[in-house]
Protein backbone atom coordinates (compact mmCIF):
# COMPACT_ATOMS: atom_id res chain seq x y z
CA UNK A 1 0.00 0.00 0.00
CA UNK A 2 1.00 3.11 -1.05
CA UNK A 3 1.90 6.22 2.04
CA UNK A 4 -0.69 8.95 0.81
CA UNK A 5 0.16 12.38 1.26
CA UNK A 6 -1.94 13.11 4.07
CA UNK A 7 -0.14 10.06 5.87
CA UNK A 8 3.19 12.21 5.21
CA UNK A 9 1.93 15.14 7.09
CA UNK A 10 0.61 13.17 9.74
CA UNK A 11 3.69 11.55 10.61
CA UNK A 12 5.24 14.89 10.62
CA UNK A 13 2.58 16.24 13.21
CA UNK A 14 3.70 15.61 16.89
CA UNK A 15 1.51 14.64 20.15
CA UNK A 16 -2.08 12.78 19.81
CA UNK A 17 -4.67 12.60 17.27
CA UNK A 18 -8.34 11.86 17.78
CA UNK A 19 -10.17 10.35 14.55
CA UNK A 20 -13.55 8.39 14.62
CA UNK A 21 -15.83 6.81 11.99
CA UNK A 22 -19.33 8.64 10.80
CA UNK A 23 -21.91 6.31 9.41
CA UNK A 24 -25.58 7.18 8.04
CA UNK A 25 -27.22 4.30 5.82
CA UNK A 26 -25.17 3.55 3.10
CA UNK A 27 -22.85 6.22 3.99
CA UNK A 28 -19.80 6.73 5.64
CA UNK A 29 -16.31 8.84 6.22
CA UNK A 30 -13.83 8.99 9.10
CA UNK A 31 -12.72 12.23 10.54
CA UNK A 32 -8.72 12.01 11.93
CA UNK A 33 -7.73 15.04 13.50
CA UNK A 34 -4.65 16.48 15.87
CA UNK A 35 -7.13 18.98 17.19
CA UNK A 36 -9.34 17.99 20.69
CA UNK A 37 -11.45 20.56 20.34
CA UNK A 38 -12.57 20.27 16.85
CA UNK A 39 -12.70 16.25 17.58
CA UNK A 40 -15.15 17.34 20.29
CA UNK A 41 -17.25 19.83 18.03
CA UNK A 42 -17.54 16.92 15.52
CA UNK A 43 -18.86 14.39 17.83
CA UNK A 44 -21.27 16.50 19.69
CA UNK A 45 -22.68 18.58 16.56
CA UNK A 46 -23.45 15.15 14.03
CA UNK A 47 -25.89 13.68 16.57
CA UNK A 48 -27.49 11.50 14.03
CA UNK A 49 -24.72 9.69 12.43
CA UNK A 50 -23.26 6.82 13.78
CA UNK A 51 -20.00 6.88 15.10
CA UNK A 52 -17.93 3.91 14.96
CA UNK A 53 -14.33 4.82 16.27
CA UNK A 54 -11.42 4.33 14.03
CA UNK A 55 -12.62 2.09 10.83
CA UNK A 56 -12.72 1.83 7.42
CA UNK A 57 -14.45 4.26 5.84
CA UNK A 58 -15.59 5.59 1.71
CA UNK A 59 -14.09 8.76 2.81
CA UNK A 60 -11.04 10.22 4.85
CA UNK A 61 -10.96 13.47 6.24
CA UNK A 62 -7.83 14.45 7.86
CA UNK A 63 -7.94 17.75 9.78
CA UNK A 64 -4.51 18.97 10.36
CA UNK A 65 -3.69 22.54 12.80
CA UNK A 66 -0.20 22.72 11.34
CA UNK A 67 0.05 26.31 10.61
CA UNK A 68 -1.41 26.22 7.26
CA UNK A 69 0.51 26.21 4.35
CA UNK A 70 3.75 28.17 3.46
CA UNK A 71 3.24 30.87 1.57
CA UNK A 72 4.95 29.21 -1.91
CA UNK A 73 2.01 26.84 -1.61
CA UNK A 74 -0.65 29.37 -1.94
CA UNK A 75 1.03 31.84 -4.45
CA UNK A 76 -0.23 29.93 -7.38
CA UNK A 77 -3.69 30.75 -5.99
CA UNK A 78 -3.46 34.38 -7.00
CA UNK A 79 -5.27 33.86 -10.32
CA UNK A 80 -7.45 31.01 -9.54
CA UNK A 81 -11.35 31.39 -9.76
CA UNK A 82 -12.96 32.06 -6.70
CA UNK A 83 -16.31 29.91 -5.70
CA UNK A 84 -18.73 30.89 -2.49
CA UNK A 85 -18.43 27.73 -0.05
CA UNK A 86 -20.48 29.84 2.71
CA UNK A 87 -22.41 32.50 3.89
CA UNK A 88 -19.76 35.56 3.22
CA UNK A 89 -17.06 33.07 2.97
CA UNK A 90 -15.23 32.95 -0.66
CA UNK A 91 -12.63 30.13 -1.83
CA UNK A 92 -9.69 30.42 -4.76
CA UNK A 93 -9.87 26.90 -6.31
CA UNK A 94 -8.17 24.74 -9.19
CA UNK A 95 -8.09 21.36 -10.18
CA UNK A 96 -5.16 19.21 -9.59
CA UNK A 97 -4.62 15.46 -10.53
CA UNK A 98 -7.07 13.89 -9.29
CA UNK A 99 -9.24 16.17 -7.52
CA UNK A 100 -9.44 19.77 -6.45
CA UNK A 101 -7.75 22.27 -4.37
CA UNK A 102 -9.29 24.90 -2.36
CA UNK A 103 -7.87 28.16 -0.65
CA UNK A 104 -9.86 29.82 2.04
CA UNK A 105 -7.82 32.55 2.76
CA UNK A 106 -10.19 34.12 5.14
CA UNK A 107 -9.16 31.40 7.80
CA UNK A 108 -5.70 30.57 6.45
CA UNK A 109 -7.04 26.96 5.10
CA UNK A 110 -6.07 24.80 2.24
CA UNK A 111 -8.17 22.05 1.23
CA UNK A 112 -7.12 19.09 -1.29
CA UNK A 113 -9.31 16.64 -2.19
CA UNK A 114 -8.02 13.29 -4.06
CA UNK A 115 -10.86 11.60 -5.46
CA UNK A 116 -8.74 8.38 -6.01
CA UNK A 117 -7.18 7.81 -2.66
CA UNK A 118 -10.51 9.05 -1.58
CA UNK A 119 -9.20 11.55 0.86
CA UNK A 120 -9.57 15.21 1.70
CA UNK A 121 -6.84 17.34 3.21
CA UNK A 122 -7.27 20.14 5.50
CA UNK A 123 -4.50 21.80 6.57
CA UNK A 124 -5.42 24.72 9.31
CA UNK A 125 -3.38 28.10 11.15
CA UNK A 126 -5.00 28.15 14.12
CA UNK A 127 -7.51 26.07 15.81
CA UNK A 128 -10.45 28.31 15.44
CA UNK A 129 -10.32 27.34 11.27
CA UNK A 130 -10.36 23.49 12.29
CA UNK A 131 -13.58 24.00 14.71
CA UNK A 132 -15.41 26.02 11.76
CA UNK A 133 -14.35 22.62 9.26
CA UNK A 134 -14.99 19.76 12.45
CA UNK A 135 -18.48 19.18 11.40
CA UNK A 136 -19.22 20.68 8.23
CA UNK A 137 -16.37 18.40 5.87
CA UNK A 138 -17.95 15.45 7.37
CA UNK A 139 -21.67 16.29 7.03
CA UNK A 140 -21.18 17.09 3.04
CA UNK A 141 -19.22 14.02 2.79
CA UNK A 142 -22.00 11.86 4.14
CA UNK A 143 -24.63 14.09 2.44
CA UNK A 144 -23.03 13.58 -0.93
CA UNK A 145 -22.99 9.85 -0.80
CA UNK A 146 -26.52 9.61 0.24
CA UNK A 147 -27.56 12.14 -2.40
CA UNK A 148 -25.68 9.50 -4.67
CA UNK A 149 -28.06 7.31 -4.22
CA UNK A 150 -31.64 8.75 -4.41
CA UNK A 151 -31.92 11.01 -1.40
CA UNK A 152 -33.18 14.49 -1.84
CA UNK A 153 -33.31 17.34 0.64
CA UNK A 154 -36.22 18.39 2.41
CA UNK A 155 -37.16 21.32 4.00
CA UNK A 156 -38.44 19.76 7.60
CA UNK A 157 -38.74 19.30 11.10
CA UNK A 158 -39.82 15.90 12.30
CA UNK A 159 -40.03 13.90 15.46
CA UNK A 160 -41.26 10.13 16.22
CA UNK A 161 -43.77 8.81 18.70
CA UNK A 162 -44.39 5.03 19.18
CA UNK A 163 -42.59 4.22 15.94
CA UNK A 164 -44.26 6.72 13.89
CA UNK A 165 -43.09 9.42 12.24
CA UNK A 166 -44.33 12.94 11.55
CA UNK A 167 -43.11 15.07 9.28
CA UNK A 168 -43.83 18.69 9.66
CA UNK A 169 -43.09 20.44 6.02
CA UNK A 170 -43.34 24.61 5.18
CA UNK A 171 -41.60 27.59 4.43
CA UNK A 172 -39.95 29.61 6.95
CA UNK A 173 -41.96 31.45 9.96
CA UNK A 174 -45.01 28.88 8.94
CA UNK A 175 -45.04 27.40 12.69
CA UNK A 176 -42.50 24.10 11.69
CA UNK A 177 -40.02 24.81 15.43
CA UNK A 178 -43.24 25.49 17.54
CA UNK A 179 -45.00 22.77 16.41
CA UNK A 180 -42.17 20.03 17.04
CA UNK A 181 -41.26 21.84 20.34
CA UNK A 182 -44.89 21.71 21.30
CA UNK A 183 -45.17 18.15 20.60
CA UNK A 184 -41.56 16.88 21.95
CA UNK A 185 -43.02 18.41 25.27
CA UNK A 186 -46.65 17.72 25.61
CA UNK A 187 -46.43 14.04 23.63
CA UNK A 188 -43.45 12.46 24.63
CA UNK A 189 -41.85 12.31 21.33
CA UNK A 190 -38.71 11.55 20.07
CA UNK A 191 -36.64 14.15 18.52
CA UNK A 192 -35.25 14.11 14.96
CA UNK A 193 -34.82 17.16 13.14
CA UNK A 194 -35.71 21.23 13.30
CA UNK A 195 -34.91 22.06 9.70
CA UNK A 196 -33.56 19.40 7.04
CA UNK A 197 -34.18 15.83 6.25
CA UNK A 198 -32.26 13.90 3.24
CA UNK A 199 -35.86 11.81 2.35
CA UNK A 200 -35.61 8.45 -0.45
CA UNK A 201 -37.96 6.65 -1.62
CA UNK A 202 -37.01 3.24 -0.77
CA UNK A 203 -38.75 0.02 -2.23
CA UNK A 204 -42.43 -1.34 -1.81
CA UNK A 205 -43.45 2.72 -1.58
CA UNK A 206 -41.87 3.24 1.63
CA UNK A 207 -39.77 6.27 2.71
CA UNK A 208 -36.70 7.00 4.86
CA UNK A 209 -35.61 10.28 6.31
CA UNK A 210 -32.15 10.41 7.49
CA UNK A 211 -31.35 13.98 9.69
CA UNK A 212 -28.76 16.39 8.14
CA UNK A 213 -27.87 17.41 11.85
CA UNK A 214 -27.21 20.50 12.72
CA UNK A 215 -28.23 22.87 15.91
CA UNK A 216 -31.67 23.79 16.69
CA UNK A 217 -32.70 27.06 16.29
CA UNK A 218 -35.90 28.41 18.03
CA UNK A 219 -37.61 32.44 17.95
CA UNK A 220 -38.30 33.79 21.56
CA UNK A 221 -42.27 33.74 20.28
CA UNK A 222 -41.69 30.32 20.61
CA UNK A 223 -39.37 29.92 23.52
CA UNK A 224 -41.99 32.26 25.61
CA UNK A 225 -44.45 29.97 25.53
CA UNK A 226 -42.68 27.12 26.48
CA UNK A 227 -42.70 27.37 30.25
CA UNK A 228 -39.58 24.88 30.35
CA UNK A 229 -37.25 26.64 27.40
CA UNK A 230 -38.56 30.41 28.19
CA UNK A 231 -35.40 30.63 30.25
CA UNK A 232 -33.32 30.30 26.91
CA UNK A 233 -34.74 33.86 26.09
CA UNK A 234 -31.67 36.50 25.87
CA UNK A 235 -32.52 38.11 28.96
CA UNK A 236 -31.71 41.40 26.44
CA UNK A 237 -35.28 40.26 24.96
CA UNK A 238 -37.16 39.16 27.58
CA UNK A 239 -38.81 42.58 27.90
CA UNK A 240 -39.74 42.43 24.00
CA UNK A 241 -43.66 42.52 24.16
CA UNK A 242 -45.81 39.68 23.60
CA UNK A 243 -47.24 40.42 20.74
CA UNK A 244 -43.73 41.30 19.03
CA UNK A 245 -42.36 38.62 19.93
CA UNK A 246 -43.08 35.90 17.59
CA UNK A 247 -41.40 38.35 14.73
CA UNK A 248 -38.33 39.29 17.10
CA UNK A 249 -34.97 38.27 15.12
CA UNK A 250 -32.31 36.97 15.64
CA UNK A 251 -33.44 33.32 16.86
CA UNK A 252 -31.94 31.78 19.34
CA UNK A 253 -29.53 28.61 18.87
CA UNK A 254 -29.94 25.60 20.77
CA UNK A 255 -26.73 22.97 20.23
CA UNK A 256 -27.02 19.08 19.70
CA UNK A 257 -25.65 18.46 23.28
CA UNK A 258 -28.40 20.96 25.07
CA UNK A 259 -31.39 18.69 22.82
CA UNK A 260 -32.07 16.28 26.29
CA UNK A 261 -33.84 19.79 27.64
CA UNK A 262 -36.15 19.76 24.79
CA UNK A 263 -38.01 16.63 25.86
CA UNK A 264 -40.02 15.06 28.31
CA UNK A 265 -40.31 11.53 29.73
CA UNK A 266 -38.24 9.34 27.87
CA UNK A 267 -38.27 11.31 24.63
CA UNK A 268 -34.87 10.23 22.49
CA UNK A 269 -32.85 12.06 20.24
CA UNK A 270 -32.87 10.06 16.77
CA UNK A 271 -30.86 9.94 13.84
CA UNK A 272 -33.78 8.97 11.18
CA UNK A 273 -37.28 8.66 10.99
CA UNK A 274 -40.02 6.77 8.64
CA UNK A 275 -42.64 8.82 8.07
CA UNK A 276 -46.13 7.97 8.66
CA UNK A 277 -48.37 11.81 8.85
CA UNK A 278 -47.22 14.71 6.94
CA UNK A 279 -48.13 18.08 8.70
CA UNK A 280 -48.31 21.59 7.02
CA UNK A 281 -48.49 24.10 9.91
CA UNK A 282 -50.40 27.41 9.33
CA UNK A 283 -49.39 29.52 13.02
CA UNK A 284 -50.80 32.93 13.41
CA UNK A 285 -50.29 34.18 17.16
CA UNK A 286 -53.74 35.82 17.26
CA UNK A 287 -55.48 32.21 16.93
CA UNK A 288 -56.71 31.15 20.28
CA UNK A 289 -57.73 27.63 18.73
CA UNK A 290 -56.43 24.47 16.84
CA UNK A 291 -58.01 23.89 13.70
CA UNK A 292 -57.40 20.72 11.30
CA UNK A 293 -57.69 21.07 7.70
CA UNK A 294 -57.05 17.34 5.45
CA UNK A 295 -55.38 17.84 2.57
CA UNK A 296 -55.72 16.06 -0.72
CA UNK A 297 -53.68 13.52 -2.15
CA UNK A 298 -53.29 15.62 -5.62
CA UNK A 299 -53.19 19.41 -3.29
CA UNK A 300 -50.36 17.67 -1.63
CA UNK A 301 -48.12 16.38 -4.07
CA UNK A 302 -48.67 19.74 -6.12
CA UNK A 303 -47.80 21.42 -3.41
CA UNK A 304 -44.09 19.67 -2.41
CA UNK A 305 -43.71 19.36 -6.01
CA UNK A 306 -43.79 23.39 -6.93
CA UNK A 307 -41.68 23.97 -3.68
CA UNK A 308 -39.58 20.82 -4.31
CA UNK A 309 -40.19 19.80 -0.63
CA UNK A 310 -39.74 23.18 0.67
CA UNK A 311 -36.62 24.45 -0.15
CA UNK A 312 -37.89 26.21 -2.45
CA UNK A 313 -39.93 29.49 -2.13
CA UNK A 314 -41.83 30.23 -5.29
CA UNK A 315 -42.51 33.79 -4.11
CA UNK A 316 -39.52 34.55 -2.20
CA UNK A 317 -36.56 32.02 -3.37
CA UNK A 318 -34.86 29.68 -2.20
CA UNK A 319 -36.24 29.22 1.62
CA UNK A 320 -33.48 26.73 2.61
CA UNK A 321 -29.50 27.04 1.08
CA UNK A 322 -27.91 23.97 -0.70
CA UNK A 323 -24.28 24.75 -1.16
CA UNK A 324 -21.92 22.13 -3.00
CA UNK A 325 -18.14 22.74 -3.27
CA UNK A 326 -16.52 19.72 -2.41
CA UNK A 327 -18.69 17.53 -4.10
CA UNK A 328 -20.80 18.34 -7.15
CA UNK A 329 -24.50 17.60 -6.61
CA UNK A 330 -26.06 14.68 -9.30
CA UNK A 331 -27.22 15.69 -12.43
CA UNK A 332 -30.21 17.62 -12.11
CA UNK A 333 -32.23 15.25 -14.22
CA UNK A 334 -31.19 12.09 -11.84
CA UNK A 335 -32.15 14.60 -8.83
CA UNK A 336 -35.68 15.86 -10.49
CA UNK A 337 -35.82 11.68 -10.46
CA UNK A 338 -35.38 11.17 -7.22
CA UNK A 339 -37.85 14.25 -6.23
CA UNK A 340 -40.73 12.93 -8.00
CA UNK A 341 -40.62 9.50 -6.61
CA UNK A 342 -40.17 10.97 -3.09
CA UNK A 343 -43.09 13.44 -3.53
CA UNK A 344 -45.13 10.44 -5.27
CA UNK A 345 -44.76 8.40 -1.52
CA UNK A 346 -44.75 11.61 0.65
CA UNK A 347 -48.33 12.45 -0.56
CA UNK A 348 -49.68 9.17 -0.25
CA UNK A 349 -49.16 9.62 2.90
CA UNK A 350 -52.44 11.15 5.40
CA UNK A 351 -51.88 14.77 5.50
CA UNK A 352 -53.45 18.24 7.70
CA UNK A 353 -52.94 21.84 7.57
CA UNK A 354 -53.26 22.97 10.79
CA UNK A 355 -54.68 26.12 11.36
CA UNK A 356 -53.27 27.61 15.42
CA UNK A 357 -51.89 30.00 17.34
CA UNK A 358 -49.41 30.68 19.99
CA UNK A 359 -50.74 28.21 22.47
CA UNK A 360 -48.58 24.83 22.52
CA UNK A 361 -50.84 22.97 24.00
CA UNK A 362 -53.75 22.98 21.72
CA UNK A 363 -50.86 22.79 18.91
CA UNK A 364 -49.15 19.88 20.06
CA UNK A 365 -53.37 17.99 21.23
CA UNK A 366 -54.36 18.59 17.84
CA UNK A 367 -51.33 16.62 16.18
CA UNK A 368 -52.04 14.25 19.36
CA UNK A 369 -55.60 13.62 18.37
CA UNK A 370 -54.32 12.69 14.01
CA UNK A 371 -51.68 10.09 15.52
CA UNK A 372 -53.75 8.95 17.87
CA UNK A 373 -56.06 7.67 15.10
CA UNK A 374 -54.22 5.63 13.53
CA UNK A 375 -52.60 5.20 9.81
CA UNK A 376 -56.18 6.86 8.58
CA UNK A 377 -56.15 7.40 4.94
CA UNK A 378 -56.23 11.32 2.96
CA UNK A 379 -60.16 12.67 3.55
């Protein structure tokens, strides 16, 4: 076996590394890193993969604090195009045998890929680079490989209670964080996602949801009228008025590791879910009552179909970001394949608008009530 290049710098690298094994379905990559701290951002931010310790892998991701490079290794940079990897965040990129390299000047970081050897190498100045990497190289390295094979991104929150899943689709500010937050409380459910699922259509009609984890991230509307999570106000914005509240930015973050406060009774924190009711929230704080509205099998698959699953915004654009760099996404025609055949299933399934306000608990009894009856079929 041949000593890769990353191999080279690691031997080079003194003291301890920390590495670990990320597996989702089908999909898998192992992060190796000389840096605790980003180690321990990794682990604790990717709640829903699997983590194996050190073993074999599709992918290897080693995540070097080494100084970054020299300055000779960047120079030929100068005149290389420049691609957006991130919010405000810009990289100078070419293509080098086999695979790509990336320079992020803005945190001193250069990234090769080698899409033979199957490897990507991120070499870091400082430590505060390698924590902003920890969980993001891994994430799109899993993502990819589960886009790869028929998963398409949804824009969701979902939770599980006795073994079935909800799925609670929309734009943004449509209700999607109250109503899971509601329900983890008042039902006893199972966490699984605030924002993004990777959905497939699997065989026999079926669907899988696997989370694209990330931290939760909740308005103070919300967080108010949660007696348990109204402490998680900025006390700054605790004097906000009520009724200003529920359009008070910036929301507030909760991290993977903080989740076990979000639930009640046994509740779990779960890396996938197979949904069973599809719920499309409709909050307005001046309701003072829960009303529930079936929709159609046609409405519904028109309707995740013209918004491809919520990520898109007809009106307003795109209402959740996809953003490829390291890997390119599948051809569109493969992923407009995918789409329909997860829409096809997805609206099969029984589905409500729900019509509420600001009150939790008639949120969450209402969304009680529909799993509480049973599979049911579309009215």
């Amino acid at each position: 076996m041949t000593t890769s290049a990353a191999d080279q710098l690691l031997a080079r690298q003194p003291g301890e590394f920390w590495d670990t094994t990320f597996r989702q379905a089908e999909a898998s990559v192992c992060l190796r890193t000389n840096s605790k701290a980003a180690f321990t951002h990794a682990t604790g931010t990717l709640y829903a993969y699997e983590q194996t310790g050190p073993s074999f892998a599709r992918w290897q991701i080693d995540l070097l604090v080494d100084g970054g490079p020299a300055c000779e290794e960047v120079e030929g940079f100068a005149d290389a195009p420049m691609v957006e990897i991130g919010p405000r965040l810009m990289a100078a990129v070419h293509a080098r045998p086999g695979g790509h390299a990336f320079w992020v000047e803005a945190l001193h970081t250069l990234i090769v890929t080698d899409t033979q050897q199957a490897t990507i190498t991120v070499r870091c100045a400082q430590e505060s680079a390698a924590l902003h990497w920890a969980a993001r190289l891994p994430r799109q390295a899993i993502t990819a490989q589960l886009l790869e094979n028929g998963a398409v991104y949804a824009h969701t929150a979902a939770f599980s209670r006795g073994g079935r899943g909800v799925v609670i689709a929309g734009h943004r500010g449509r209700g999607k964080t109250t109503t899971l937050l509601a329900c983890l409380h008042r039902l006893g459910a199972d966490y699984v996602t605030n924002d993004r699922l990777l959905l497939r259509a699997e065989g026999g009609g079926g669907l899988a949801g696997y989370v694209w984890p990330a931290r939760l991230r909740a308005g103070i509307g919300t967080l108010s009228a949660l007696p348990h999570l109204a402490d998680l106000v900025p006390e700054a914005q605790r004097t906000v008025p009520a009724e200003q509240r529920w359009l008070s930015r910036p929301k507030v973050p909760i991290e993977p590791w903080d989740f076990a406060r979000l639930l009640s009774s046994d509740g779990r924190v779960l890396g996938s879910v197979c949904p069973s009711l599809l719920v499309f929230p409709q909050l307005s704080p001046d309701r003072t009552t829960a009303r529930v509205e079936p929709v159609g099998v046609d409405e519904a698959r028109d309707e995740l179909l013209r918004t491809r699953l919520f990520m898109t915004d007809p009106g307003r654009g795109p209402s959740s970001h996809i953003n490829h760099w390291l890997w390119p996404a599948p051809d569109p025609a493969v992923t407009d394949r995918d789409l329909t055949r997860v829409v096809v299933a997805l609206a099969e399934l029984p589905c409500y608008r729900i019509h509420a306000g600001g009150d939790p608990a008639a949120l969450a009894d209402a969304v009680g009530r529909l799993l509480d009856a049973g599979p049911g079929v579309h009215e």
